[in-house]
N, C-alpha and C. Protein backbone atom coordinates (compact mmCIF):
# COMPACT_ATOMS: atom_id res chain seq x y z
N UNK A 1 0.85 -1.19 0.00
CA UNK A 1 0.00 0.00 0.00
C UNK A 1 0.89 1.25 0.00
N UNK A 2 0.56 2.40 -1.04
CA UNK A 2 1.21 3.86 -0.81
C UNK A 2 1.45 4.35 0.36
N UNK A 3 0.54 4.53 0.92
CA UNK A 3 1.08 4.93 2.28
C UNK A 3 1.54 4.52 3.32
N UNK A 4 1.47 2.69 3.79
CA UNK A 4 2.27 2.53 4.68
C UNK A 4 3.70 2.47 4.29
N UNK A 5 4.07 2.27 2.50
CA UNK A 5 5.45 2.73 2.23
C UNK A 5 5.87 4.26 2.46
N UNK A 6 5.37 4.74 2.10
CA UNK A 6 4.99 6.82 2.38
C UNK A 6 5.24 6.58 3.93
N UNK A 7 4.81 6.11 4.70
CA UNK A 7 4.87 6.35 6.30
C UNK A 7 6.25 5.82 6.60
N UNK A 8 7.02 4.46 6.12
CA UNK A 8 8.16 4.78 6.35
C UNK A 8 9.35 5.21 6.14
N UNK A 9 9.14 5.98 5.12
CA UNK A 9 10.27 7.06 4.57
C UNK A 9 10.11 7.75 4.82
N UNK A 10 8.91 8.17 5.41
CA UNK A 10 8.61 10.14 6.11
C UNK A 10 9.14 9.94 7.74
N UNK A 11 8.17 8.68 8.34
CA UNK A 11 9.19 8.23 9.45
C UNK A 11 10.64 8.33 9.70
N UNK A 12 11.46 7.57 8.57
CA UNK A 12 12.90 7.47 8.67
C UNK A 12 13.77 9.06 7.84
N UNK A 13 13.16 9.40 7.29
CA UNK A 13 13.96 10.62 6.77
C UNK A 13 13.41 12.07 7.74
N UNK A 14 12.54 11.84 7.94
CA UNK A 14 12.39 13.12 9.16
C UNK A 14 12.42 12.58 10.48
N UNK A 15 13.08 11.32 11.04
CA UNK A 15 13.50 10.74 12.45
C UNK A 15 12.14 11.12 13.32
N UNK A 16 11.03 10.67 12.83
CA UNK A 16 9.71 11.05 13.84
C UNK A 16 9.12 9.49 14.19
N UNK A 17 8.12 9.27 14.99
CA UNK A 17 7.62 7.88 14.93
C UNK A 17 7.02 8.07 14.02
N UNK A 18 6.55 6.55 13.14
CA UNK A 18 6.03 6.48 12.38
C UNK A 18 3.96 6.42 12.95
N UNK A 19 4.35 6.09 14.06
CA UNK A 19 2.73 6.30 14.62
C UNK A 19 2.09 7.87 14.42
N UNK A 20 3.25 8.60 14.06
CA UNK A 20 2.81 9.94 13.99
C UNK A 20 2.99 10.89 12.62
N UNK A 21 2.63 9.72 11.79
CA UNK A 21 2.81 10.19 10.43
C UNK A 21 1.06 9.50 9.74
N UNK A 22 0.26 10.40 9.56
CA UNK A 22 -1.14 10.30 9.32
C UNK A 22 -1.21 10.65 7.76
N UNK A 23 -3.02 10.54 7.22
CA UNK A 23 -2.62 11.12 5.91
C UNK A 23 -2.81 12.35 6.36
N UNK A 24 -3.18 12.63 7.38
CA UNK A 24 -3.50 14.62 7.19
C UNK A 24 -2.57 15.36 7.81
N UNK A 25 -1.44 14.53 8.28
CA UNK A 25 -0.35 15.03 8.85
C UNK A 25 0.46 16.47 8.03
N UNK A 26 0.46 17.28 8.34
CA UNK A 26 1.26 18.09 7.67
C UNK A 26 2.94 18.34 7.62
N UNK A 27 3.54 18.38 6.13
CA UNK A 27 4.83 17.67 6.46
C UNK A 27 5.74 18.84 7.13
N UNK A 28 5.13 19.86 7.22
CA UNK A 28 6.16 21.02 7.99
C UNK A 28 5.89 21.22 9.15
N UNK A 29 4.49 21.33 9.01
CA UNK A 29 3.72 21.79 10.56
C UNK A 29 3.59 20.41 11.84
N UNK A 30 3.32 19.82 11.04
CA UNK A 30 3.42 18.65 11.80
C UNK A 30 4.55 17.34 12.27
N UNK A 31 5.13 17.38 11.13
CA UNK A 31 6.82 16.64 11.37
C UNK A 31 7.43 17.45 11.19
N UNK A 32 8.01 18.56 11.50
CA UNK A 32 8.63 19.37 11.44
C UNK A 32 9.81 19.24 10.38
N UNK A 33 9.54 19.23 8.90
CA UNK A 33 10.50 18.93 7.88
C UNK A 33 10.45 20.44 7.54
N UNK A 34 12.08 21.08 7.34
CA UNK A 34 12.07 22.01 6.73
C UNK A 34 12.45 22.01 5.28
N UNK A 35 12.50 23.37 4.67
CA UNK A 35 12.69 23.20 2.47
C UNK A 35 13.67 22.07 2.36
N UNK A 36 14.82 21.98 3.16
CA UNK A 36 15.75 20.77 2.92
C UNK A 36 15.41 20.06 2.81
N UNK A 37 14.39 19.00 4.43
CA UNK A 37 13.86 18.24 4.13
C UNK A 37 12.87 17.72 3.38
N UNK A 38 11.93 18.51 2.83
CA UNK A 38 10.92 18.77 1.62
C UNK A 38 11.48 17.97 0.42
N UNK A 39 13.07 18.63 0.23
CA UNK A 39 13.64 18.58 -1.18
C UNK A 39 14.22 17.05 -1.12
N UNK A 40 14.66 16.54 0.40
CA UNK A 40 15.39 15.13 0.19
C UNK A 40 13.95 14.07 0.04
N UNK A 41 13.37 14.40 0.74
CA UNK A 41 12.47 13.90 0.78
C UNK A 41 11.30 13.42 -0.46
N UNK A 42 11.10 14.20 -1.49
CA UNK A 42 10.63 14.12 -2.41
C UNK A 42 11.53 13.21 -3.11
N UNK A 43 13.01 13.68 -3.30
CA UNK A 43 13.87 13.09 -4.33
C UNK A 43 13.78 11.36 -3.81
N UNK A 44 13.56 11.03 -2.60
CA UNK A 44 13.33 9.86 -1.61
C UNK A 44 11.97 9.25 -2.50
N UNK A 45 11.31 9.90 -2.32
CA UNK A 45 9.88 9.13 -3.05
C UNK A 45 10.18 9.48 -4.53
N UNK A 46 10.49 9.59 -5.23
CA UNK A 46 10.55 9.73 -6.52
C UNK A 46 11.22 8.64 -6.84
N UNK A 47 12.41 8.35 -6.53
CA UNK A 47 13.09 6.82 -6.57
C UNK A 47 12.35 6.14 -6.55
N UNK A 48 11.80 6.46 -4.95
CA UNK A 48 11.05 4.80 -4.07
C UNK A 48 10.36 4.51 -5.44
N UNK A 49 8.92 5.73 -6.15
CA UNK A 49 7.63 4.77 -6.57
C UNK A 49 7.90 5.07 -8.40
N UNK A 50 9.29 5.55 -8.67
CA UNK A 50 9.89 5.61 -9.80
C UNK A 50 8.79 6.74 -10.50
N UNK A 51 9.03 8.05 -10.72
CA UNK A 51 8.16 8.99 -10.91
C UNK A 51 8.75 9.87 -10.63
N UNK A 52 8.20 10.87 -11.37
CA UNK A 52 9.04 12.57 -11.09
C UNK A 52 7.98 13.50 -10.81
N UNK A 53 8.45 14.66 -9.60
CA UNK A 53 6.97 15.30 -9.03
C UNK A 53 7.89 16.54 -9.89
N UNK A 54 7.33 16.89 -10.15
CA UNK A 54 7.53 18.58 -10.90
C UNK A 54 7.36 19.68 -9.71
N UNK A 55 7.96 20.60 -10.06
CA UNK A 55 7.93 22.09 -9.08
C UNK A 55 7.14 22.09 -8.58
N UNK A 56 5.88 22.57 -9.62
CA UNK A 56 4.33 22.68 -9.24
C UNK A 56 3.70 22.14 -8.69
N UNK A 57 3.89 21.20 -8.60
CA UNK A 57 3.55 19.73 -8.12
C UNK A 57 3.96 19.93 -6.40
N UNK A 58 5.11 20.05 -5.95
CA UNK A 58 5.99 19.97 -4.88
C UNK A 58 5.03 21.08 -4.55
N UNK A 59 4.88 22.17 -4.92
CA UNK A 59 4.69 23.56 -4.24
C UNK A 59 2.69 23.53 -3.82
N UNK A 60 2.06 22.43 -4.21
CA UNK A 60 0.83 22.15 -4.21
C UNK A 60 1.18 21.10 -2.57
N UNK A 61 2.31 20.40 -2.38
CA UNK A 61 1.95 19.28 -1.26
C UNK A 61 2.48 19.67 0.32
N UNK A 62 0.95 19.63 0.49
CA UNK A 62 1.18 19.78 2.30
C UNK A 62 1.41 18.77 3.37
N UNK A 63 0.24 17.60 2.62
CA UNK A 63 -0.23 16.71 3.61
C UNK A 63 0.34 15.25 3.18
N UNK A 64 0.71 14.58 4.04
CA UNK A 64 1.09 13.30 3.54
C UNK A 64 -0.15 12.27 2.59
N UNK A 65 -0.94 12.91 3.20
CA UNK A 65 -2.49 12.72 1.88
C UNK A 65 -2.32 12.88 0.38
N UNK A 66 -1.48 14.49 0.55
CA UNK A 66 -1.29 15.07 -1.20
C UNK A 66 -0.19 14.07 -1.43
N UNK A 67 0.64 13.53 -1.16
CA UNK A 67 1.52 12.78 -1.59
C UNK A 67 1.06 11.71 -2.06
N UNK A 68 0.86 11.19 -0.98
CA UNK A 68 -0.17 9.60 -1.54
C UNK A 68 -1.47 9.83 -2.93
N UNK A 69 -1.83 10.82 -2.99
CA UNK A 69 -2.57 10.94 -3.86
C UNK A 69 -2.25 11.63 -5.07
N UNK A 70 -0.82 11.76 -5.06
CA UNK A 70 -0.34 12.21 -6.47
C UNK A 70 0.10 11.07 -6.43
N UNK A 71 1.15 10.14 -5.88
CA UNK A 71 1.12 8.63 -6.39
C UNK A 71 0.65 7.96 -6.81
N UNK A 72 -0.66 8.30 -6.01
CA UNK A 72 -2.06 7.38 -6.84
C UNK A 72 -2.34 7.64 -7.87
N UNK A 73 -2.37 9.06 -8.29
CA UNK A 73 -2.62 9.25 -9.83
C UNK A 73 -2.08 9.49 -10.72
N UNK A 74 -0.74 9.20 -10.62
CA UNK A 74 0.77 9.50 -11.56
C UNK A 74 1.49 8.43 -11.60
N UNK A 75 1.08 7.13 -10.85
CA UNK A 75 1.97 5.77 -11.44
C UNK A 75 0.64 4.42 -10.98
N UNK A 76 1.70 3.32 -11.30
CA UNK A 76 -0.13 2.30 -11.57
C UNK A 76 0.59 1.63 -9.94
N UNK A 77 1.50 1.64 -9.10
CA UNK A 77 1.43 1.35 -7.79
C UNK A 77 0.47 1.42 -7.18
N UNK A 78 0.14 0.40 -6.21
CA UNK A 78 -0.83 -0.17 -5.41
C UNK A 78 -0.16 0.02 -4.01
């Protein structure tokens, strides 16, 4: 599933529990990831689900929700 893979790379690259990574979690406000972490972080899931998020794209995602749901609709991963 997208997101329990999504939960542990947001877990392990922003050092938070993973019990505390939701879909409505917000990735600044709530795991406290700053632009750095934003930027490793993306490049992290882009590997993981083989896909490229564009600027626009990045500058649209708040919630670990928007993530999972541009996955969902930008590659055929389950």
């Amino acid at each position: 599933m997208i997101f329990e893979k999504l939960k542990d790379i947001i877990a392990d690259q922003l050092s938070v529990d993973a019990d505390e990574v939701t879909m409505d979690s917000n990735i600044q406000d709530d795991l406290g990831a700053d632009s750095l972490d934003v930027v490793d972080l993306i490049t992290t899931i882009e590997d993981e689900f083989d896909l490229s998020i564009p600027d626009e794209a990045v500058e649209e995602i708040k919630t670990v929700g928007d993530i999972a749901n541009y996955i969902e609709k930008n590659t055929d991963a389950e």
